[in-house]
Protein backbone atom coordinates (compact mmCIF):
# COMPACT_ATOMS: atom_id res chain seq x y z
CA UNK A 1 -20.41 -70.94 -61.20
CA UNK A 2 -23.01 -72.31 -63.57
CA UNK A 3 -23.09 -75.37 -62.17
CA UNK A 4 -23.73 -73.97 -58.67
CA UNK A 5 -26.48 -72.25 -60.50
CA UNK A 6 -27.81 -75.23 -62.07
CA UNK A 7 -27.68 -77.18 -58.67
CA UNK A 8 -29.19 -74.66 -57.13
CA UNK A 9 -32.29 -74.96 -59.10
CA UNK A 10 -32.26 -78.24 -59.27
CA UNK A 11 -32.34 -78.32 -55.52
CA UNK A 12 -35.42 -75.46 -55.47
CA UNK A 13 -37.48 -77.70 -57.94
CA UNK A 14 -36.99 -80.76 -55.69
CA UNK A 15 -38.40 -78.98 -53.09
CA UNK A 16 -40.90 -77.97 -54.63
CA UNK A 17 -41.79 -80.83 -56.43
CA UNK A 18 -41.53 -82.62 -52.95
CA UNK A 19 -44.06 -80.04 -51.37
CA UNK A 20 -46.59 -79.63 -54.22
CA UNK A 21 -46.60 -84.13 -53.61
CA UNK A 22 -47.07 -83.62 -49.76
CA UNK A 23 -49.09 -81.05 -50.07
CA UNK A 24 -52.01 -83.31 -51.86
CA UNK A 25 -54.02 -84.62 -49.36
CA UNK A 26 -55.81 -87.96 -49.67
CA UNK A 27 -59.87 -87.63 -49.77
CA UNK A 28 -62.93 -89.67 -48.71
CA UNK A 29 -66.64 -89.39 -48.22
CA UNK A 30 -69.45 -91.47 -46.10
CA UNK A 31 -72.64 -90.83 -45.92
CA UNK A 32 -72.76 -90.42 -42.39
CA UNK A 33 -76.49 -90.24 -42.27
CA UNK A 34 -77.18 -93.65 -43.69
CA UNK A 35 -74.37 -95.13 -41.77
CA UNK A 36 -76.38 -93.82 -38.37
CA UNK A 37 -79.47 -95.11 -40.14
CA UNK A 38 -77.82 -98.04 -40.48
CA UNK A 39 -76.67 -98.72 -37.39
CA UNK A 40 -78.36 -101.81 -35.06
CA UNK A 41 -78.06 -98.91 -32.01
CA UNK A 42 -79.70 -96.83 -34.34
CA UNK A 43 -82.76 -98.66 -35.12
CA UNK A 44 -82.98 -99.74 -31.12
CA UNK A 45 -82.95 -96.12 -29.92
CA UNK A 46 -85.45 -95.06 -32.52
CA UNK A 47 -87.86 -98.09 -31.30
CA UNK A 48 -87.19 -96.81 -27.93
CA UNK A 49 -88.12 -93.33 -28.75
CA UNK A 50 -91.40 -93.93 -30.54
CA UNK A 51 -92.46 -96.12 -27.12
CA UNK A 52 -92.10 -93.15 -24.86
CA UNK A 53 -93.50 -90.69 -27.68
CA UNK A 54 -96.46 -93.34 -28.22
CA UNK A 55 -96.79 -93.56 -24.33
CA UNK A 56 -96.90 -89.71 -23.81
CA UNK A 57 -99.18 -89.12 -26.83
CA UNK A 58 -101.48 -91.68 -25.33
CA UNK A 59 -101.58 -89.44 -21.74
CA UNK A 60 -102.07 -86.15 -23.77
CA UNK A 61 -104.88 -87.92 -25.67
CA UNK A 62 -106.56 -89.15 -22.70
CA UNK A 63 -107.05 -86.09 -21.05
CA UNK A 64 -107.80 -84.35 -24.51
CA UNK A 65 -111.12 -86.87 -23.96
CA UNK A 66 -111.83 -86.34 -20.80
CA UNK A 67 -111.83 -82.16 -21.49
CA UNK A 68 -113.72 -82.79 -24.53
CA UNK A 69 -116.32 -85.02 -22.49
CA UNK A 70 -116.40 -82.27 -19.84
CA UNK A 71 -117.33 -79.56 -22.34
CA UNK A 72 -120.07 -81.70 -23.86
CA UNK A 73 -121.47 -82.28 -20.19
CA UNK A 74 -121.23 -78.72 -19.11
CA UNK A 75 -122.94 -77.61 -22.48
CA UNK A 76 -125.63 -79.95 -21.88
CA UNK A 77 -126.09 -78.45 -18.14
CA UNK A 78 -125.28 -74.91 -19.01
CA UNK A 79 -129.47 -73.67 -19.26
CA UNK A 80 -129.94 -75.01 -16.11
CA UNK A 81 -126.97 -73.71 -14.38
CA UNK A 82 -126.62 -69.90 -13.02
CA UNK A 83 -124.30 -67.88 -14.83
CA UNK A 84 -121.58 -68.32 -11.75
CA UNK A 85 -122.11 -71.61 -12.38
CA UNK A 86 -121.02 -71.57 -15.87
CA UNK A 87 -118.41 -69.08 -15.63
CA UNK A 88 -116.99 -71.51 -12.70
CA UNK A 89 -117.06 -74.51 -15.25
CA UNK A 90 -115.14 -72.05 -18.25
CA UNK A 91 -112.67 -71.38 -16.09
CA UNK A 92 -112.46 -74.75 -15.34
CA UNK A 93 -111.99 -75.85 -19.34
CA UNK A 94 -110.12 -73.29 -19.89
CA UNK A 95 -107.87 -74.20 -16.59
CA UNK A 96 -107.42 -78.22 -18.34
CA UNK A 97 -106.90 -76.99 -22.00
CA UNK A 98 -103.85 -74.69 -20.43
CA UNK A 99 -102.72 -77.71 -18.39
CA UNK A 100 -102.57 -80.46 -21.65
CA UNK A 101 -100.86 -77.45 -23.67
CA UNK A 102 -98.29 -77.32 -20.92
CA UNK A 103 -98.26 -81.45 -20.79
CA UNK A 104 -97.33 -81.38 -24.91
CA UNK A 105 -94.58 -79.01 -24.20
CA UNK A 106 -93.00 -81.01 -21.64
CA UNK A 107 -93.66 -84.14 -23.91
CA UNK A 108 -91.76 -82.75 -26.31
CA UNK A 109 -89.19 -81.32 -24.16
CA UNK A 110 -88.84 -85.15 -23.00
CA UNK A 111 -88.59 -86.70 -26.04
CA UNK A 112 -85.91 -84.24 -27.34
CA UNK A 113 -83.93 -84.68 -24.23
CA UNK A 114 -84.29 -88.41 -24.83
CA UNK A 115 -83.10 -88.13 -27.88
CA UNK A 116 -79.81 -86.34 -27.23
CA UNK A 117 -79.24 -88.79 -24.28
CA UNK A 118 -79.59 -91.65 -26.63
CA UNK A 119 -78.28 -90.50 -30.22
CA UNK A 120 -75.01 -89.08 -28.54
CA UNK A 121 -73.02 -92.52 -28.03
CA UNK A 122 -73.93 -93.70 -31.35
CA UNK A 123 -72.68 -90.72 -33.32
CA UNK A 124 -69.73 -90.82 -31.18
CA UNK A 125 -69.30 -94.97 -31.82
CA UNK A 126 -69.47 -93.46 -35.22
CA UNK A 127 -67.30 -90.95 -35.62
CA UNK A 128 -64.55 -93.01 -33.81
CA UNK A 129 -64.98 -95.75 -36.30
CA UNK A 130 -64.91 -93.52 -39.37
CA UNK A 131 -61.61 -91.91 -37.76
CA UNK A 132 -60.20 -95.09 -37.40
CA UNK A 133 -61.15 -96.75 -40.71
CA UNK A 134 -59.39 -93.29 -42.28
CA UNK A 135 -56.25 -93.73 -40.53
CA UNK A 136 -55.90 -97.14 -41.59
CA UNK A 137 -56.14 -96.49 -44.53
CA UNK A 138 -54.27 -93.06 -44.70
CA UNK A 139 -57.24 -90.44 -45.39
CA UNK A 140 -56.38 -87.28 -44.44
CA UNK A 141 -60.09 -85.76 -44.86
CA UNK A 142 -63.47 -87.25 -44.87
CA UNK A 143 -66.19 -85.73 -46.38
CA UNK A 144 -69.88 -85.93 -45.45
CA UNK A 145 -71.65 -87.43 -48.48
CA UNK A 146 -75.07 -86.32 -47.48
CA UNK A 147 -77.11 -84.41 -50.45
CA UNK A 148 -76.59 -80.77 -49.74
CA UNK A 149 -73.92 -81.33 -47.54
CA UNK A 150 -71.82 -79.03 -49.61
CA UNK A 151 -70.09 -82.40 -51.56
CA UNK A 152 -70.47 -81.91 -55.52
CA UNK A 153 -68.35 -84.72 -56.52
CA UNK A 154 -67.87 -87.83 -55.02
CA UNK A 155 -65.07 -89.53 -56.76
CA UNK A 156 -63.21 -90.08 -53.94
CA UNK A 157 -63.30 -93.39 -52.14
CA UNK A 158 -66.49 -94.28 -49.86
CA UNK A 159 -66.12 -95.55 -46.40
CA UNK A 160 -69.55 -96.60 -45.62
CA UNK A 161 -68.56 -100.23 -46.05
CA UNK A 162 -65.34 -100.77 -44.29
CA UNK A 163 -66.71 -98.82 -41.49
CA UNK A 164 -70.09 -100.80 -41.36
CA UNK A 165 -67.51 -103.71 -41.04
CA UNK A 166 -65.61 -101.80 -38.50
CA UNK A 167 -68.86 -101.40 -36.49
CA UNK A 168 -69.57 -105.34 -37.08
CA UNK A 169 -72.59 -104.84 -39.24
């Protein structure tokens, strides 16, 4: 009977033992922001981007002059003008500054949109390549390393390198 007994501990350690081992999982972190930084697709959608923000700036600038040359002119003009005259031209301004303030909405509307449309298969080029470079190497988490990302310790192993090699970079 006592050796059933002792067996049968024996047998409820082992398990345990074998759980409290399984149940440790294996931990890395990346900073996944300075991998995307990184990144040659990166750098090319970001050049990209500041051409059509540049381009759309420059349109929103120009007519930003032209209203600004307008109110000059129609202050110059407005003593000899009737006052129908002058209201006319006000509502006129007032008519192109509503226009260029719905012009920088849409730019920015357009840029975001851009944005999305071209950040989106990088982070997912990404993401794949951190999953795979953590399965290789038998990770079962990966932690963002960014500051404030809620990481306090980063003693774990980094995968910014071998997934910068993944990516061929």
């Amino acid at each position: 009977m006592k050796q059933v007994k002792k067996i049968a501990i024996a047998l409820v350690l082992f398990v345990a033992a074998t759980s409290f081992v399984n149940a440790q999982s294996k931990v890395a972190h990346i900073d996944v922001q300075q991998l995307l930084s990184d990144m040659p697709e990166m750098k090319a959608a970001q050049s990209e981007l500041k051409k059509l923000s540049e381009t759309l700036q420059a349109d929103i600038q120009g007519a930003m002059t032209e209203l600004r040359n307008k109110f000059t002119q129609y202050n110059s003009e407005a003593a000899n003008m009737s006052k129908e005259e002058n209201d006319k031209r006000a509502a006129e301004l007032q008519g192109h500054e509503k226009t260029i303030g719905e012009a920088q909405q849409n730019a920015q509307q357009e840029i975001q949109k851009k944005q999305a449309e071209l950040f989106a298969p990088i982070s997912d080029k990404a993401k794949a390549a951190i999953e795979k470079v953590a399965a290789a190497q038998g990770y079962d988490y990966v932690i963002d390393a960014q500051a404030g990302g809620g990481l306090i310790v980063a003693k774990g192993k980094d995968l910014l390198a071998e997934v910068k090699q993944e990516l061929g970079f």
